[in-house]
N, C-alpha and C. Protein backbone atom coordinates (compact mmCIF):
# COMPACT_ATOMS: atom_id res chain seq x y z
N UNK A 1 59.23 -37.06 -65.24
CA UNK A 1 59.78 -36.10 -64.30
C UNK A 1 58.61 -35.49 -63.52
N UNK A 2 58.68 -35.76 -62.33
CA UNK A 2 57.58 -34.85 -61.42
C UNK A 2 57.66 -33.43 -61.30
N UNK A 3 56.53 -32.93 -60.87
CA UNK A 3 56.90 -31.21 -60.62
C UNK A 3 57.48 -30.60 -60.08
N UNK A 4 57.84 -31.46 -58.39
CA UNK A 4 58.80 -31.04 -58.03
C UNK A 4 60.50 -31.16 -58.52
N UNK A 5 60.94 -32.12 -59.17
CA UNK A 5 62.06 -32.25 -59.87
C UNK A 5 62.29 -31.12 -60.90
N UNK A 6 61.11 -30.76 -61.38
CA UNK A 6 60.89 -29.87 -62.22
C UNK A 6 61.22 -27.83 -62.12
N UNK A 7 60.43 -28.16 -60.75
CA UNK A 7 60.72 -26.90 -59.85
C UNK A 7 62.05 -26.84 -59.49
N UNK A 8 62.83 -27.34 -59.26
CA UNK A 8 64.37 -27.66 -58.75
C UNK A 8 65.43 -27.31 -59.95
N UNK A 9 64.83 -28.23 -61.34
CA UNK A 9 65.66 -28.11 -62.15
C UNK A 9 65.26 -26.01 -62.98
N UNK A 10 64.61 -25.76 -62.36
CA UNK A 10 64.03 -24.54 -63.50
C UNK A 10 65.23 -23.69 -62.27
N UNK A 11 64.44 -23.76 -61.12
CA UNK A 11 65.29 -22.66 -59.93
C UNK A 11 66.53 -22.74 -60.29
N UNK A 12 67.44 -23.93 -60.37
CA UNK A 12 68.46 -23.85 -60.24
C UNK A 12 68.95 -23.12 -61.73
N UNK A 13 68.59 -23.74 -62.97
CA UNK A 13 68.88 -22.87 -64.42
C UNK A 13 68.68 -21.81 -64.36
N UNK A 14 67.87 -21.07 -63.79
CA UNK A 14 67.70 -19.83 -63.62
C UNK A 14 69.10 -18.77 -63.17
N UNK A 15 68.64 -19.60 -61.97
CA UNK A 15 69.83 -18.78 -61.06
C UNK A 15 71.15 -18.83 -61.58
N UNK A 16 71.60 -20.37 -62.52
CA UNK A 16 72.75 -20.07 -63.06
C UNK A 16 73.16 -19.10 -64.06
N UNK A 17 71.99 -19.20 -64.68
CA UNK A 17 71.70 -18.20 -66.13
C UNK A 17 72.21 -16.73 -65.16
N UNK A 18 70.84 -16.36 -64.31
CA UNK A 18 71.10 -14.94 -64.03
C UNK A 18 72.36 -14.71 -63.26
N UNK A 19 73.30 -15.62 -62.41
CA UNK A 19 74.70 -14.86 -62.07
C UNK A 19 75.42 -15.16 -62.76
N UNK A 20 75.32 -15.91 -64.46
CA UNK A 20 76.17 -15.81 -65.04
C UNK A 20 76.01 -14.18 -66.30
N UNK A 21 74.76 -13.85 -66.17
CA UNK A 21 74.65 -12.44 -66.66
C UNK A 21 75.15 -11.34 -66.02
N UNK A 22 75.05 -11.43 -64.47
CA UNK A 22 75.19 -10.75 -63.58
C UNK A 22 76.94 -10.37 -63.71
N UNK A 23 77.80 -10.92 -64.39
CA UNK A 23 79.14 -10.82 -64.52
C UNK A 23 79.30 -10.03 -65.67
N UNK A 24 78.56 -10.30 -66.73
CA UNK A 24 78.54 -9.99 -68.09
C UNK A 24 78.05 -8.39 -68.71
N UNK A 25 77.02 -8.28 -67.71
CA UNK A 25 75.85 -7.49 -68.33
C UNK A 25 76.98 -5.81 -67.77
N UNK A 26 77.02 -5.51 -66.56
CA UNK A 26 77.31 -4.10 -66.25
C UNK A 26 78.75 -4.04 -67.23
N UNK A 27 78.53 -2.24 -66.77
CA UNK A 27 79.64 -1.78 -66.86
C UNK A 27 80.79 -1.65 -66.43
N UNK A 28 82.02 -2.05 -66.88
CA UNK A 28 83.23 -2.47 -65.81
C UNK A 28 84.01 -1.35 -66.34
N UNK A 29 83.65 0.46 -66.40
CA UNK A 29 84.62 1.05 -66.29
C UNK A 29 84.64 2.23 -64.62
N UNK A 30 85.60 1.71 -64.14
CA UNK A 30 85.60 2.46 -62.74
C UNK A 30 86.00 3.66 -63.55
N UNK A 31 85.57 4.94 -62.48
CA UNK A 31 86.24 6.36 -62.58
C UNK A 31 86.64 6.56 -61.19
N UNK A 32 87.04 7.88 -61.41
CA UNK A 32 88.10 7.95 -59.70
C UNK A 32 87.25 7.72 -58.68
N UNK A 33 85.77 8.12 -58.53
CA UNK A 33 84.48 8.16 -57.86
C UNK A 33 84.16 6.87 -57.20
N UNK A 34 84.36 5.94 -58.32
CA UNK A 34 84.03 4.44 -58.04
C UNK A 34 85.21 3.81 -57.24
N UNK A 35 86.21 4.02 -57.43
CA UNK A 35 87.54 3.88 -56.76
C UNK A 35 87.81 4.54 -55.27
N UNK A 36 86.85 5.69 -55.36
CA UNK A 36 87.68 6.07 -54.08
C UNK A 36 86.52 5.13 -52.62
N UNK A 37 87.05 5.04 -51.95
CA UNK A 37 86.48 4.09 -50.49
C UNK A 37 85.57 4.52 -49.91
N UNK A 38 85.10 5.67 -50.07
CA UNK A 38 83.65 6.50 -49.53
C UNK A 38 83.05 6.73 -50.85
N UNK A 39 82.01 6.51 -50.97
CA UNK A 39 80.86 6.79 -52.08
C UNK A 39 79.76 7.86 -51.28
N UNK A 40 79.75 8.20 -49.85
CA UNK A 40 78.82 8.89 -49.28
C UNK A 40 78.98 10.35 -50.01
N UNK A 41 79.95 11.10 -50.20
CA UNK A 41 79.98 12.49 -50.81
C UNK A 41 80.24 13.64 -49.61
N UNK A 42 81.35 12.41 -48.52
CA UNK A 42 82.43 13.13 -47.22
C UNK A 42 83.60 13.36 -47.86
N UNK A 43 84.42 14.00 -47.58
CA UNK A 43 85.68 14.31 -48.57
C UNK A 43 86.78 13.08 -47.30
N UNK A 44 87.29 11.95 -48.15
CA UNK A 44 87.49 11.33 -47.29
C UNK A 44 89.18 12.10 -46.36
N UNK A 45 89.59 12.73 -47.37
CA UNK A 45 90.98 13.59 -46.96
C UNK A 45 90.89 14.62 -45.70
N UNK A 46 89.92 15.15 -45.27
CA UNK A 46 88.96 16.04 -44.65
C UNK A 46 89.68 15.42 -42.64
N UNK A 47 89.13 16.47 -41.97
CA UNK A 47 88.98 15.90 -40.87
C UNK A 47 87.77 14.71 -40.60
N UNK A 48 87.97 13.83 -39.31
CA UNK A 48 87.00 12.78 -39.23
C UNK A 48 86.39 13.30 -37.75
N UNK A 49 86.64 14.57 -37.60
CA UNK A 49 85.77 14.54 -36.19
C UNK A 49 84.78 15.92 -36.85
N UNK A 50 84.43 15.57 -37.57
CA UNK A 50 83.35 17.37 -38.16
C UNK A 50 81.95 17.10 -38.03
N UNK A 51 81.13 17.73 -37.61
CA UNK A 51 80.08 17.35 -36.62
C UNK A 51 78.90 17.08 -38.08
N UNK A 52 78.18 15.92 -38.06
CA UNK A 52 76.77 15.89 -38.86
C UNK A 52 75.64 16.63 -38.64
N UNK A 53 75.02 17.03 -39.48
CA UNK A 53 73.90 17.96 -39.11
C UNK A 53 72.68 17.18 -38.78
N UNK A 54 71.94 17.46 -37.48
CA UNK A 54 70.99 16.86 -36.82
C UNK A 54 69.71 16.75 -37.68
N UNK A 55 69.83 17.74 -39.06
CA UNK A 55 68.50 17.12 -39.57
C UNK A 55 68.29 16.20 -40.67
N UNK A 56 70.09 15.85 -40.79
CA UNK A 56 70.14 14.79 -41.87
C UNK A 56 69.43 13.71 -40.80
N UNK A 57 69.60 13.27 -39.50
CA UNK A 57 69.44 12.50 -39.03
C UNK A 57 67.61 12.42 -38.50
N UNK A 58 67.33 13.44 -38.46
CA UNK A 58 66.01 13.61 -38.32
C UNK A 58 65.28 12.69 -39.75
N UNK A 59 65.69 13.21 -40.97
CA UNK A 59 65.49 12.88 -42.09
C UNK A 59 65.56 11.18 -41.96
N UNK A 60 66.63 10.63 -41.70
CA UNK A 60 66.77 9.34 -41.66
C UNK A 60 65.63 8.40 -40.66
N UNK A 61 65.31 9.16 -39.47
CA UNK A 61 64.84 8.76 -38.49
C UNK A 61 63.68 8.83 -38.91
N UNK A 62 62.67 9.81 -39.53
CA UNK A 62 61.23 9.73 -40.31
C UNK A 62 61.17 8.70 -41.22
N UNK A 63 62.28 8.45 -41.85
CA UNK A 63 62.53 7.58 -42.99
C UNK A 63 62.09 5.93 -42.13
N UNK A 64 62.47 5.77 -41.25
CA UNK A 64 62.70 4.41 -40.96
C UNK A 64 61.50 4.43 -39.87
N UNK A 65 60.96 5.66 -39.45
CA UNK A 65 59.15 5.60 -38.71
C UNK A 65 58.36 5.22 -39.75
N UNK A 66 58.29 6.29 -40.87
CA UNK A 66 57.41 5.34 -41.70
C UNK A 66 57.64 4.21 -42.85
N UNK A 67 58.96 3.81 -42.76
CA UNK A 67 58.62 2.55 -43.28
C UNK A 67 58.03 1.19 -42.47
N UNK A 68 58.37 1.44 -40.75
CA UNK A 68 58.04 0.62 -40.02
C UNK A 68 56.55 0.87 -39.77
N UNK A 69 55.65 1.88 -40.16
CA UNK A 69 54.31 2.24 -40.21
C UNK A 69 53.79 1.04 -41.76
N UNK A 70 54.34 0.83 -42.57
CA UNK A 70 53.95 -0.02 -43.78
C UNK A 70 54.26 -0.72 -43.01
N UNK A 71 55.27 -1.59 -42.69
CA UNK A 71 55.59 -2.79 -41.97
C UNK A 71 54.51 -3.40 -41.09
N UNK A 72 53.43 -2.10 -39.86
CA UNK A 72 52.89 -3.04 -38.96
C UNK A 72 51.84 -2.94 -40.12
N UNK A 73 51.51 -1.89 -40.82
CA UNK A 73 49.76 -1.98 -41.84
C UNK A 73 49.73 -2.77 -42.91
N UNK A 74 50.86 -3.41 -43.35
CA UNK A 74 50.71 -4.35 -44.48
C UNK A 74 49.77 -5.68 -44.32
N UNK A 75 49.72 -6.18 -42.94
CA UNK A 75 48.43 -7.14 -43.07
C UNK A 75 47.25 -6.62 -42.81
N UNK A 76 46.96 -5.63 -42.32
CA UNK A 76 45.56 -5.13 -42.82
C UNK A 76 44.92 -5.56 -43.46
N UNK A 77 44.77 -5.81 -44.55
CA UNK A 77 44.14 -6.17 -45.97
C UNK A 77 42.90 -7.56 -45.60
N UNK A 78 43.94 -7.96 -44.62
CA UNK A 78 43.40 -9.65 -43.90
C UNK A 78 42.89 -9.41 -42.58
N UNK A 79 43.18 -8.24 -41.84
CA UNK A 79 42.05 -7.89 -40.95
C UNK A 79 40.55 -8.30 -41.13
N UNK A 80 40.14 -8.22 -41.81
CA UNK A 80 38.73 -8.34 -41.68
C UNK A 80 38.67 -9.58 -42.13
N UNK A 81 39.31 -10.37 -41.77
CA UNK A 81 39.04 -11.95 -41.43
C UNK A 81 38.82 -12.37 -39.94
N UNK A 82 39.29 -11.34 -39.23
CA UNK A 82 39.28 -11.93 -37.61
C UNK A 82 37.43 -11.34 -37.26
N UNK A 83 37.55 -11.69 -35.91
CA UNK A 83 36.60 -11.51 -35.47
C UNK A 83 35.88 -10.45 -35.33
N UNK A 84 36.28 -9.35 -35.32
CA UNK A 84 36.15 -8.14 -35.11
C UNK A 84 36.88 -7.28 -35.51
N UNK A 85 36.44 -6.88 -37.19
CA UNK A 85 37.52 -6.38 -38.21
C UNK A 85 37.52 -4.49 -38.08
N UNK A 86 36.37 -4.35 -36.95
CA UNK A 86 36.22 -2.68 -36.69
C UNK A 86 37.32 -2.46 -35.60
N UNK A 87 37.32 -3.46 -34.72
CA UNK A 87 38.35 -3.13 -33.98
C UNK A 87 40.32 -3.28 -34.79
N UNK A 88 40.52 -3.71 -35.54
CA UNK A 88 41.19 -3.73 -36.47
C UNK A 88 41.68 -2.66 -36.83
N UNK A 89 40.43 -2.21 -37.81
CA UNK A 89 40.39 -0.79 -37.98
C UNK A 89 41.03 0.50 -37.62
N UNK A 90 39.97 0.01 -36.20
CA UNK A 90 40.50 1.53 -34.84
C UNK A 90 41.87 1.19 -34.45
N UNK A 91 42.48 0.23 -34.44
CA UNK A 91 43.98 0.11 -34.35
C UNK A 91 44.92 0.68 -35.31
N UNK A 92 44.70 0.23 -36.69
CA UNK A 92 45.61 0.91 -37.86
C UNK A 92 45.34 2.26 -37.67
N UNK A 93 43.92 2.83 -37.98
CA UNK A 93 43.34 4.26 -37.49
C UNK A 93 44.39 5.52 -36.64
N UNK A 94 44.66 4.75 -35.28
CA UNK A 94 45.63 5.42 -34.47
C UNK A 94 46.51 5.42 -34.60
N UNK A 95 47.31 3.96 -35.38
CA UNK A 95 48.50 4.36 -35.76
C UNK A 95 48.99 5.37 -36.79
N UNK A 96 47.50 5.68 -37.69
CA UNK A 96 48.14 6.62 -38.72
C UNK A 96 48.11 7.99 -38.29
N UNK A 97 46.99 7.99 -37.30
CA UNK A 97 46.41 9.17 -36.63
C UNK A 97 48.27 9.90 -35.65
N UNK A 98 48.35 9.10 -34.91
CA UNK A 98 49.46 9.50 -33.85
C UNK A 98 50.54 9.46 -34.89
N UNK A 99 50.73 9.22 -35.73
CA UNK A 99 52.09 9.29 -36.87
C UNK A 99 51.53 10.82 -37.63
N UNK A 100 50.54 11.19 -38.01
CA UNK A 100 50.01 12.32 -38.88
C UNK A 100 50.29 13.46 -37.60
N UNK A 101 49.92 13.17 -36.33
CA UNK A 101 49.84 14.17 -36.11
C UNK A 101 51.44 14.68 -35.15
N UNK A 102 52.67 13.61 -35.06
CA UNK A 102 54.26 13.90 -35.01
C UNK A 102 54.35 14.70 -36.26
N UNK A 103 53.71 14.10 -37.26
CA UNK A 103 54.45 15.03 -38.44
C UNK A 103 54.26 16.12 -38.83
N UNK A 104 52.87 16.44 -38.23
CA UNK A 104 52.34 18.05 -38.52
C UNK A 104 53.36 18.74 -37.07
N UNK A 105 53.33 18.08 -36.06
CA UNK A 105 54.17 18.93 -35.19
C UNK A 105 55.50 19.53 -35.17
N UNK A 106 56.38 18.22 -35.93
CA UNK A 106 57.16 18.55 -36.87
C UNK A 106 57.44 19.59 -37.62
N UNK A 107 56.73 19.43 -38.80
CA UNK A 107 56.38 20.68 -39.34
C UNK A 107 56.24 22.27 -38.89
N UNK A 108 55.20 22.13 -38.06
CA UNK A 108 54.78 23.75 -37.33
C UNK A 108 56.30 23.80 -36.29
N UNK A 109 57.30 22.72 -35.91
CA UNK A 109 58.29 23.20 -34.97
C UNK A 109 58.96 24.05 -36.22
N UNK A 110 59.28 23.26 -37.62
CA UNK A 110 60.31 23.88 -38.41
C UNK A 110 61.50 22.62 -38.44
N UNK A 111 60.81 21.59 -37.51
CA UNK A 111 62.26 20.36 -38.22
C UNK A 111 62.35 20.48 -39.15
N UNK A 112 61.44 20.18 -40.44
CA UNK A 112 61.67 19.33 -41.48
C UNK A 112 62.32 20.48 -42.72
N UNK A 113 62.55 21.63 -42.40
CA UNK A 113 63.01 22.76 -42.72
C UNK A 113 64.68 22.69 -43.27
N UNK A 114 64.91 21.95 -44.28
CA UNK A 114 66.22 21.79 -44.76
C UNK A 114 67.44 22.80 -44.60
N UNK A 115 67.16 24.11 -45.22
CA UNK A 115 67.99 25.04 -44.92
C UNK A 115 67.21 26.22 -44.41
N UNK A 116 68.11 26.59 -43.45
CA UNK A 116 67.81 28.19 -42.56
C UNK A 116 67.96 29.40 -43.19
């Protein structure tokens, strides 16, 4: 048997193994919580026009700046393989720089200020 036949036959046992645990393993007792059609913690009985508060969304919106800040700096590491790994540098540099300094502004406005 070659390695690749080998590799094929392991992936595939695997995967059968783990979604046949994947049925087995949790817990299958719902409570009313799990049952009801919103899991967010909106009262789904409630009106549907009641306004969201702008700093949950602020919150979300930082959330997804800096994960897209890991996103462009994760190859970094391999920067300093190119030609000119200072200029590299001064690129990640500003991006952390102009992200540090939204968030201190942030801050001193009082966005990030949960309750009033």
């Amino acid at each position: 048997m070659n390695l690749i036949t080998a590799m094929i036959t392991i992936a595939v046992l695997l995967s059968i193994v783990l979604g046949l645990v994947s049925f087995w393993l949790p817990q299958m007792t719902p409570d009313h919580e799990k049952l009801s059609p919103y899991e967010c913690g909106f009262d789904p009985l409630g009106s549907a026009r009641l306004p969201f508060s702008m700093r949950f969304f602020l919150v979300a919106i930082l959330f997804l700046l800096f994960d897209l800040e890991i996103a462009l700096l994760l190859p970094l590491p391999w920067g300093d393989q190119l030609y000119s790994p200072l200029t590299t540098f001064f690129w990640a540099a500003l991006v952390l720089l102009l992200l540090t300094l939204g968030l201190v502004y942030e801050w001193i406005q009082g966005g990030l200020e949960w309750a009033e």
